[in-house]
C-alpha atoms as a PDB file:
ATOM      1  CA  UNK A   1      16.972 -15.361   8.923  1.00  0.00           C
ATOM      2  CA  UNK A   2      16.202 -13.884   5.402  1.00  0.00           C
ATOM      3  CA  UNK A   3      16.955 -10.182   5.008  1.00  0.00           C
ATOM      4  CA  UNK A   4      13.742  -7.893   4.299  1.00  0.00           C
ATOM      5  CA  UNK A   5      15.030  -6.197   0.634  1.00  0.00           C
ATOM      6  CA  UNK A   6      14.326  -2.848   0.324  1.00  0.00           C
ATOM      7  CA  UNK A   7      14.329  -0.311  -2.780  1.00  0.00           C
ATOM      8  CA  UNK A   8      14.807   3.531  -1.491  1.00  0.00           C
ATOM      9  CA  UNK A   9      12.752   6.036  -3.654  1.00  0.00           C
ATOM     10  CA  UNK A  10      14.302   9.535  -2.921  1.00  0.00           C
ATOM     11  CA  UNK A  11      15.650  12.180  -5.011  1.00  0.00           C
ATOM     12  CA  UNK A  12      18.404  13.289  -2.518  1.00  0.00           C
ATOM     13  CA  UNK A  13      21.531  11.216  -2.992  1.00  0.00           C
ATOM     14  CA  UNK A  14      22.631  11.692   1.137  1.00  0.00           C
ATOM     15  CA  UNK A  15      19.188  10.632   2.476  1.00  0.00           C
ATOM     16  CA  UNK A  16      19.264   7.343   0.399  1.00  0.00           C
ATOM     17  CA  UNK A  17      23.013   6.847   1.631  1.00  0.00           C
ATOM     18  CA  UNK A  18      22.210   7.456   5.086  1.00  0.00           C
ATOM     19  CA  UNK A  19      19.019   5.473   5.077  1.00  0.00           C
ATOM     20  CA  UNK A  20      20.993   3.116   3.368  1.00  0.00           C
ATOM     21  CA  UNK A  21      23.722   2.639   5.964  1.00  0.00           C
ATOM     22  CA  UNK A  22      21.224   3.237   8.926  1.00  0.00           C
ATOM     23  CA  UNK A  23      19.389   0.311   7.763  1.00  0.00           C
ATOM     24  CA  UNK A  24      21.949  -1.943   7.116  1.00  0.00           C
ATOM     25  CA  UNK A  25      23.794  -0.924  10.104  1.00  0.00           C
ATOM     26  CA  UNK A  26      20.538  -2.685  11.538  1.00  0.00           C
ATOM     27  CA  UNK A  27      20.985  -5.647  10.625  1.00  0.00           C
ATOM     28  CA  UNK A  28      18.070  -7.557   8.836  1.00  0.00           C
ATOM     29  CA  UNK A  29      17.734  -5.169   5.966  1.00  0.00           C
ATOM     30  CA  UNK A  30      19.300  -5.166   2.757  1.00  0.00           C
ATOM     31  CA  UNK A  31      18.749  -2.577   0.045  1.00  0.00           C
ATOM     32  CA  UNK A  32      18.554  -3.966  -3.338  1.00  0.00           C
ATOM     33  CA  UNK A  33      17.155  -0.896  -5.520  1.00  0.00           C
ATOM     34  CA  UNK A  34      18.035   3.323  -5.145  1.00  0.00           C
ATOM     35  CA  UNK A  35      15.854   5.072  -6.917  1.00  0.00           C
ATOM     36  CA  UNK A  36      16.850   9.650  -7.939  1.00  0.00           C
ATOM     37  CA  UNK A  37      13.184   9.938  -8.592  1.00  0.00           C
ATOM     38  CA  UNK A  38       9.475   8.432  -9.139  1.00  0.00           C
ATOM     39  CA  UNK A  39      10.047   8.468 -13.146  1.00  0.00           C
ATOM     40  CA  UNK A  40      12.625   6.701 -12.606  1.00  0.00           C
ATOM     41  CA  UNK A  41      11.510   4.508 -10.273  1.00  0.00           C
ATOM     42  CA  UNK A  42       8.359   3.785 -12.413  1.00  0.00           C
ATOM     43  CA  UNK A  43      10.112   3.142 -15.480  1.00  0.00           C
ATOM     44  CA  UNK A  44      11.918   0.475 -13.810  1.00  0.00           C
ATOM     45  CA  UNK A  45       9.230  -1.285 -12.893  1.00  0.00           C
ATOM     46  CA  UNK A  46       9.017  -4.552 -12.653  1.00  0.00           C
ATOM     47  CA  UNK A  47      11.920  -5.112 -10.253  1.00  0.00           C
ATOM     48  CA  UNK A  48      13.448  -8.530 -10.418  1.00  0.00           C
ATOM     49  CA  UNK A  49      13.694 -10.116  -7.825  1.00  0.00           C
ATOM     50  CA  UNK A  50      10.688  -7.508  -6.092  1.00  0.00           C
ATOM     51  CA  UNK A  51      11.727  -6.235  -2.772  1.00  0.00           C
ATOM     52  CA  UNK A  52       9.442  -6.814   0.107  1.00  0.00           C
ATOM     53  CA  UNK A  53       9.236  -2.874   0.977  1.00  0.00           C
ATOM     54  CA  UNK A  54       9.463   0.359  -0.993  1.00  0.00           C
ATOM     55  CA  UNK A  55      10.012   3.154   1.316  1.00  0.00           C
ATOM     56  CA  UNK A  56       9.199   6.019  -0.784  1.00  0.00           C
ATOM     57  CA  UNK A  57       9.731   9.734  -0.387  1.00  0.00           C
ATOM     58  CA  UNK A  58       6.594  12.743  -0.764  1.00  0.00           C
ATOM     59  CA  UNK A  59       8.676  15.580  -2.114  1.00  0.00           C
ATOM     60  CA  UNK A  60      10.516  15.034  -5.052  1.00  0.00           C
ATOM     61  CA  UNK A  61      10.562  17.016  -8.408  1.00  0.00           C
ATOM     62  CA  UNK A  62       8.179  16.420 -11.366  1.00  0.00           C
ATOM     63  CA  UNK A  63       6.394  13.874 -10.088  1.00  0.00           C
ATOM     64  CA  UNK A  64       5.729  13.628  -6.069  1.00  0.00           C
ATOM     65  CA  UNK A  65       5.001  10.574  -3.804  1.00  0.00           C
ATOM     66  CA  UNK A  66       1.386  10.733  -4.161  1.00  0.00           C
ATOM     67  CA  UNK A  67       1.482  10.771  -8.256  1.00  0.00           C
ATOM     68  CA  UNK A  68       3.852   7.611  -7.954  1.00  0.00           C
ATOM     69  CA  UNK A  69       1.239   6.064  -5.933  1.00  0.00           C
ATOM     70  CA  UNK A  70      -1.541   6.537  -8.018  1.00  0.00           C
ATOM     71  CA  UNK A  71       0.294   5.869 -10.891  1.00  0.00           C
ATOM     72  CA  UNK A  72       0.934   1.974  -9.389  1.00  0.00           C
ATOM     73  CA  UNK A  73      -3.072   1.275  -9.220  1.00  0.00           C
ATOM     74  CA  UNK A  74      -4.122  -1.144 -10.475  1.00  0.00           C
ATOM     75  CA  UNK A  75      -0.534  -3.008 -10.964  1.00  0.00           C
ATOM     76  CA  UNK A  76      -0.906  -7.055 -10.715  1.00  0.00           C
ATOM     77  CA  UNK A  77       1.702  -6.889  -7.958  1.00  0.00           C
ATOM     78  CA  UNK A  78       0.594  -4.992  -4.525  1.00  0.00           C
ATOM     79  CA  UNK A  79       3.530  -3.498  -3.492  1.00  0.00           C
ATOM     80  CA  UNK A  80       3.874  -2.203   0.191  1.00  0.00           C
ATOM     81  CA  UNK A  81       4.799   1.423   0.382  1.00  0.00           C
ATOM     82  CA  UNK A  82       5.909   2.941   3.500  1.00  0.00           C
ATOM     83  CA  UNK A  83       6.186   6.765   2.799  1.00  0.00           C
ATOM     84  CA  UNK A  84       8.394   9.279   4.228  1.00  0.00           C
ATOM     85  CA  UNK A  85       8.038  13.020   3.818  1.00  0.00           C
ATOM     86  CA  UNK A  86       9.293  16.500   6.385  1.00  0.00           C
ATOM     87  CA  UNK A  87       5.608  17.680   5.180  1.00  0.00           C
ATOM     88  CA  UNK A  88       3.603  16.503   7.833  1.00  0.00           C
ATOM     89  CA  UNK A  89       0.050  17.606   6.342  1.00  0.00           C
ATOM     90  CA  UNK A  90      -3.069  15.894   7.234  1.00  0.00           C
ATOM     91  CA  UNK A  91      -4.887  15.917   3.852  1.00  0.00           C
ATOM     92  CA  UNK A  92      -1.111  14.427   2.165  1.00  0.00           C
ATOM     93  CA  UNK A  93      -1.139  11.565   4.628  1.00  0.00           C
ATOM     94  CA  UNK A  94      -5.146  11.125   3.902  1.00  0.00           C
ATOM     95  CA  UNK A  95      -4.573  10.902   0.450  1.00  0.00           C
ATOM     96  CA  UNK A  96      -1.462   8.361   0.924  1.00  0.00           C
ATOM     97  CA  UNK A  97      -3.295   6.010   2.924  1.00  0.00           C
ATOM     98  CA  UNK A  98      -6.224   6.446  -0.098  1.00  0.00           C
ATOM     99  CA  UNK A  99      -3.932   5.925  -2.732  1.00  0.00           C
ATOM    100  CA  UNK A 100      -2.279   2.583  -0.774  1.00  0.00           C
ATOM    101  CA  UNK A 101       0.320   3.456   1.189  1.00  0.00           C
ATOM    102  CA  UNK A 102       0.916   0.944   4.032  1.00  0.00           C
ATOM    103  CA  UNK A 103       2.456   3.451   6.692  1.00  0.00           C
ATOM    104  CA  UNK A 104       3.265   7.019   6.908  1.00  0.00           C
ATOM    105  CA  UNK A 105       6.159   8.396   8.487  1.00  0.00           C
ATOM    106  CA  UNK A 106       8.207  12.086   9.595  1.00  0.00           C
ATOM    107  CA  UNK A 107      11.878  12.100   8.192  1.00  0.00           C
ATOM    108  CA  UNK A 108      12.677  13.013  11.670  1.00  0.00           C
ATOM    109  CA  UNK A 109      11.548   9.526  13.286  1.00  0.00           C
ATOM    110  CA  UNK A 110      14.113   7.496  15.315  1.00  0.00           C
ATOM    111  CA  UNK A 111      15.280   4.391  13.782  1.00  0.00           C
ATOM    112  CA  UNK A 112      13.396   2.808  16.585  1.00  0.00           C
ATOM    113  CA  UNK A 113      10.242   4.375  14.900  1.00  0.00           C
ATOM    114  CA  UNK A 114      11.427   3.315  11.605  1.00  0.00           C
ATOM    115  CA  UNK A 115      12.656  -0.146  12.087  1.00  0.00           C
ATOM    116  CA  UNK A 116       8.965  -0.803  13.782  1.00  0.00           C
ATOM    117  CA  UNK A 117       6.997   0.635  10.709  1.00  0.00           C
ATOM    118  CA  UNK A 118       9.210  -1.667   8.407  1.00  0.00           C
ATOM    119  CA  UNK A 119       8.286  -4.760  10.453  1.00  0.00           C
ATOM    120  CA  UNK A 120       4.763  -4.072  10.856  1.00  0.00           C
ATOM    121  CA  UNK A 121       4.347  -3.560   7.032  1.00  0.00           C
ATOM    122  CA  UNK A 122       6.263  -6.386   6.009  1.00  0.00           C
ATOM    123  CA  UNK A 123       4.784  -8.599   8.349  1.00  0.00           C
ATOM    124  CA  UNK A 124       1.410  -7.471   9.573  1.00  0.00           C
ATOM    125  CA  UNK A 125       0.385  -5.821   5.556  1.00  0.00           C
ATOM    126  CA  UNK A 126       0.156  -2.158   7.724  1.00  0.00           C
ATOM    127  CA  UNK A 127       1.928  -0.040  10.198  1.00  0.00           C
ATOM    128  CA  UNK A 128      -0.786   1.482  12.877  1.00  0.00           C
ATOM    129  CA  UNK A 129      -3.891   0.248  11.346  1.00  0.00           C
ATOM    130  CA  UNK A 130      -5.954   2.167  14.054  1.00  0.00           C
ATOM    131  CA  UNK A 131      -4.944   5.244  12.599  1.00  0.00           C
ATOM    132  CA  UNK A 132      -5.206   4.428   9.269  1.00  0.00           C
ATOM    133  CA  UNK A 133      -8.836   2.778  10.079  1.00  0.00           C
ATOM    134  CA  UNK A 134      -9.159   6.369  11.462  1.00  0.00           C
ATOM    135  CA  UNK A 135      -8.321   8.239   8.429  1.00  0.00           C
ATOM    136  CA  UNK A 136     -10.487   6.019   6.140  1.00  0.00           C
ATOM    137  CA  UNK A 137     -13.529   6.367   7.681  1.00  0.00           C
ATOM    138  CA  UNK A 138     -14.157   9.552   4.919  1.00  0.00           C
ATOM    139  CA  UNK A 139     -15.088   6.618   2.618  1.00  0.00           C
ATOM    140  CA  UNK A 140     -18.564   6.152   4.694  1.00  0.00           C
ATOM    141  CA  UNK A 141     -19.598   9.487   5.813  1.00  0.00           C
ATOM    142  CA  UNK A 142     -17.950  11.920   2.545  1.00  0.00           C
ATOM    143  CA  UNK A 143     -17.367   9.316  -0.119  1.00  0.00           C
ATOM    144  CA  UNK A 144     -19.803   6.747  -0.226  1.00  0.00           C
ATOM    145  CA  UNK A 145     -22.191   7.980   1.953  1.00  0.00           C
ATOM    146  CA  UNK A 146     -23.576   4.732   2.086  1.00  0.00           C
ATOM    147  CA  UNK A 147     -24.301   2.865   6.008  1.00  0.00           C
ATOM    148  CA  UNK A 148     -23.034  -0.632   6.249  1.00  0.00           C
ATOM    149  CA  UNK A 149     -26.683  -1.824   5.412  1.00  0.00           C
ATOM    150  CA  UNK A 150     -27.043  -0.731   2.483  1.00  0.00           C
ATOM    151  CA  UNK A 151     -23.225  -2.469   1.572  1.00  0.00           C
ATOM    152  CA  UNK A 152     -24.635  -5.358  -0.785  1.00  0.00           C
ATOM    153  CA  UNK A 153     -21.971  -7.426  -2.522  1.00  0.00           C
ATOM    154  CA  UNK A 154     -22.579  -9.713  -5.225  1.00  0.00           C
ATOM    155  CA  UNK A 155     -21.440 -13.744  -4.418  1.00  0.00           C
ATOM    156  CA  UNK A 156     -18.917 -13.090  -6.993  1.00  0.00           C
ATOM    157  CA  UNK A 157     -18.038  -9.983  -5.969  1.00  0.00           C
ATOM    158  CA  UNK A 158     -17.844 -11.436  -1.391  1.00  0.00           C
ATOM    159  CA  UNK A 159     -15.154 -13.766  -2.864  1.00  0.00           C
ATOM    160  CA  UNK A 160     -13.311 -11.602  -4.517  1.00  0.00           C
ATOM    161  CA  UNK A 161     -13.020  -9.210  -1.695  1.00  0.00           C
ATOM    162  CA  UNK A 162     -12.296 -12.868   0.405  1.00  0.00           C
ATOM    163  CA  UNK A 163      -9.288 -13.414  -1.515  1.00  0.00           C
ATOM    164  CA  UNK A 164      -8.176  -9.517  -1.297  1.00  0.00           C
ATOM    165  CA  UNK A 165      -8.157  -9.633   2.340  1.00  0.00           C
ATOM    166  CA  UNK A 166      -6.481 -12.935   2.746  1.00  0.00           C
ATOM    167  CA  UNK A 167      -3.593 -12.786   5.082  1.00  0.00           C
ATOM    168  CA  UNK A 168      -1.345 -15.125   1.795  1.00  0.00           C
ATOM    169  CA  UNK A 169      -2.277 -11.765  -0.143  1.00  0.00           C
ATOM    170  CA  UNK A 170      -3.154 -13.566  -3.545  1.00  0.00           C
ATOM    171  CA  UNK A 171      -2.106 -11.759  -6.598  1.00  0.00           C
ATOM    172  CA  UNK A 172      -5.147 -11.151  -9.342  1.00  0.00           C
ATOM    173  CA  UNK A 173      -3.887 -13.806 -11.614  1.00  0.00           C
ATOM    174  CA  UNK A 174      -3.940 -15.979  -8.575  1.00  0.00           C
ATOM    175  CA  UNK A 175      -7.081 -15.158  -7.319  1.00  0.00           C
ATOM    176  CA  UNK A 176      -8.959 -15.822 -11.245  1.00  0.00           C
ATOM    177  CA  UNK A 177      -7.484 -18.906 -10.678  1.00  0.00           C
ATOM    178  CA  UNK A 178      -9.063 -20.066  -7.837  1.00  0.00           C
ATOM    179  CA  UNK A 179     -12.608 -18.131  -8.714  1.00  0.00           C
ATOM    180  CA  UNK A 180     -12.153 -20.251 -11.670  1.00  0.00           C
ATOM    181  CA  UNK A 181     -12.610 -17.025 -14.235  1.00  0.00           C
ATOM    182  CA  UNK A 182      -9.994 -15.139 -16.318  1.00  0.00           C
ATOM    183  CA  UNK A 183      -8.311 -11.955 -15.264  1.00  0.00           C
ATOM    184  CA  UNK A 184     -10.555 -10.193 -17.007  1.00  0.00           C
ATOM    185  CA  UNK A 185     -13.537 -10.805 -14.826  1.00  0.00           C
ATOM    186  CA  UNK A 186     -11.303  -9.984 -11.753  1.00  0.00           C
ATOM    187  CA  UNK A 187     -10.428  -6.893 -12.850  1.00  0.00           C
ATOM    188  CA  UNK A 188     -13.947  -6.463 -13.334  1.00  0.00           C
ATOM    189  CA  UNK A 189     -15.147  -7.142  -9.898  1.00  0.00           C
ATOM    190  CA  UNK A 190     -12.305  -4.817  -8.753  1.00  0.00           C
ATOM    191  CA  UNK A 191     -13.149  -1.707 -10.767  1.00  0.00           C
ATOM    192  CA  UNK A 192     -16.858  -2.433  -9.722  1.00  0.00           C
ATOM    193  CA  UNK A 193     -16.013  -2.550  -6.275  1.00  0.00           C
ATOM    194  CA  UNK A 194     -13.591   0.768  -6.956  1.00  0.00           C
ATOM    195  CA  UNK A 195     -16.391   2.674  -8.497  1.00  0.00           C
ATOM    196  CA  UNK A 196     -19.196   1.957  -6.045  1.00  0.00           C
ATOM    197  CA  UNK A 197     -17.005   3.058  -2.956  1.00  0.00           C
ATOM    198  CA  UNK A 198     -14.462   4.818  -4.129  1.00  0.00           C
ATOM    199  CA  UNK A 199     -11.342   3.060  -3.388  1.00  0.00           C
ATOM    200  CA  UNK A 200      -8.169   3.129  -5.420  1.00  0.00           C
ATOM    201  CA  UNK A 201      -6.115   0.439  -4.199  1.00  0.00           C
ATOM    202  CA  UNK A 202      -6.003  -3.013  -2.903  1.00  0.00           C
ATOM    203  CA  UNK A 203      -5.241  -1.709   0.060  1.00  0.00           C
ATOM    204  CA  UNK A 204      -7.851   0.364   0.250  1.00  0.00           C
ATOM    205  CA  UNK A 205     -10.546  -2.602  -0.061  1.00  0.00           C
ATOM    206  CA  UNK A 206      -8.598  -4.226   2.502  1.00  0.00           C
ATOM    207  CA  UNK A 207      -9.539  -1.172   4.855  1.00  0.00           C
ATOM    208  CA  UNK A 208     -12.781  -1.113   3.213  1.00  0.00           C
ATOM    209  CA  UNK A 209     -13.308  -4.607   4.338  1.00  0.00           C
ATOM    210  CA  UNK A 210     -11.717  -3.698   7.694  1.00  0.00           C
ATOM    211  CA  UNK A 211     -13.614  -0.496   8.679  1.00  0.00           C
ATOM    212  CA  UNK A 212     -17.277  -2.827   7.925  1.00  0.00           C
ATOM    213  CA  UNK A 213     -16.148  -6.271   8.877  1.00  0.00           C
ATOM    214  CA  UNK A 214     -17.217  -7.642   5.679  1.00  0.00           C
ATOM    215  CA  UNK A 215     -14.807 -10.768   5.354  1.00  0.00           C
ATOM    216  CA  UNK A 216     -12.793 -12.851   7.897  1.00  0.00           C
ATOM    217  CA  UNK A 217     -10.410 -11.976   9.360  1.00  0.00           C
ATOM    218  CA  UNK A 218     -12.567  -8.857  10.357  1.00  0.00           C
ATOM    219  CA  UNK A 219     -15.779 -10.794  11.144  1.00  0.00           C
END
């Protein structure tokens, strides 16, 4: 079997080398990329070849787990981010899930805990998606304050979320392909979509799409 690659976003050197070994130790896991901070990190960007999980840390210096996620919106590639922090605060792990993290967990979890969240992301797209169905469920009642009746999607606009939500998890270039438009128009049904309900990540339509069984497979 293929190992899952992993890059390690952290700015203590010991917790990378111990996550490093713990995962390895595994078996399955390989990490390709370390990263001493989200600057860093985001400077590197794009990783070649991508790794199929970024487990990234909450509390580093200058720029925190939260800032590194918003600064990825919008990226062509949806990376899946499975965040670990000691900080165990409701509104940070709100705001994570917002801001498209794919799971959320304590640096004290067991590797059992761990090596669960890894496979779920990696092969499912989220780890618990009750709870983070849970969590989302601001965007009806606080943020868009709209009921699922008055959800009206344009026929452009139904595909587009189609594709999003698509377990093969299109990239945009791939998806202005098969709409037949340029990238330009599918960033533009995106940011529409963004505005109206105020989501800020792929993931977050996905959810979106989830929460108000708008496409398959949530029909």
């Amino acid at each position: 079997m293929e190992k899952i690659n992993i890059a390690l976003i952290d700015d203590h050197q010991i917790v990378r080398q111990g996550l490093k070994e713990l995962l390895e130790k595994m078996g399955g896991y390989k990490v390709l990329y370390e990263f001493d901070s989200g600057a860093n990190f985001l400077e590197g960007l794009p990783l070649v070849p991508p790794p199929d999980l970024y487990i990234l840390d909450y509390s580093m210096p200058q720029m925190n787990g939260l800032q590194v996620l918003q600064a990825l919106e919008g990226r062509e590639e949806e990376m899946k981010v499975l965040m670990l922090t000691q900080n165990i605060d409701e509104n940070i792990i709100n705001q994570a899930y917002h801001y498209g993290a794919r799971g959320f967990l304590h640096k004290n979890c067991t590797a059992a805990e761990l090596k669960i969240a890894i496979e779920n992301i990696v092969k499912i797209g989220f780890d618990n998606v009750t709870d983070i169905l849970k969590r989302m469920r601001h965007f009806e009642d606080t943020q868009t304050g709209k009921s699922l009746s008055q959800i009206i999607l344009s026929q452009r606009e139904q595909h587009f979320l189609e594709l999003v939500c698509d377990e093969k998890e299109y990239t945009y270039e791939q998806m202005a392909d098969i709409m037949n438009v340029s990238i330009k128009s599918i960033e533009a049904y995106r940011t529409a979509l963004f505005e109206r309900f105020n989501i800020k990540s792929k993931v977050g339509l996905v959810l979106f799409s989830f929460q108000h069984k708008l496409t398959k497979p949530f029909l």
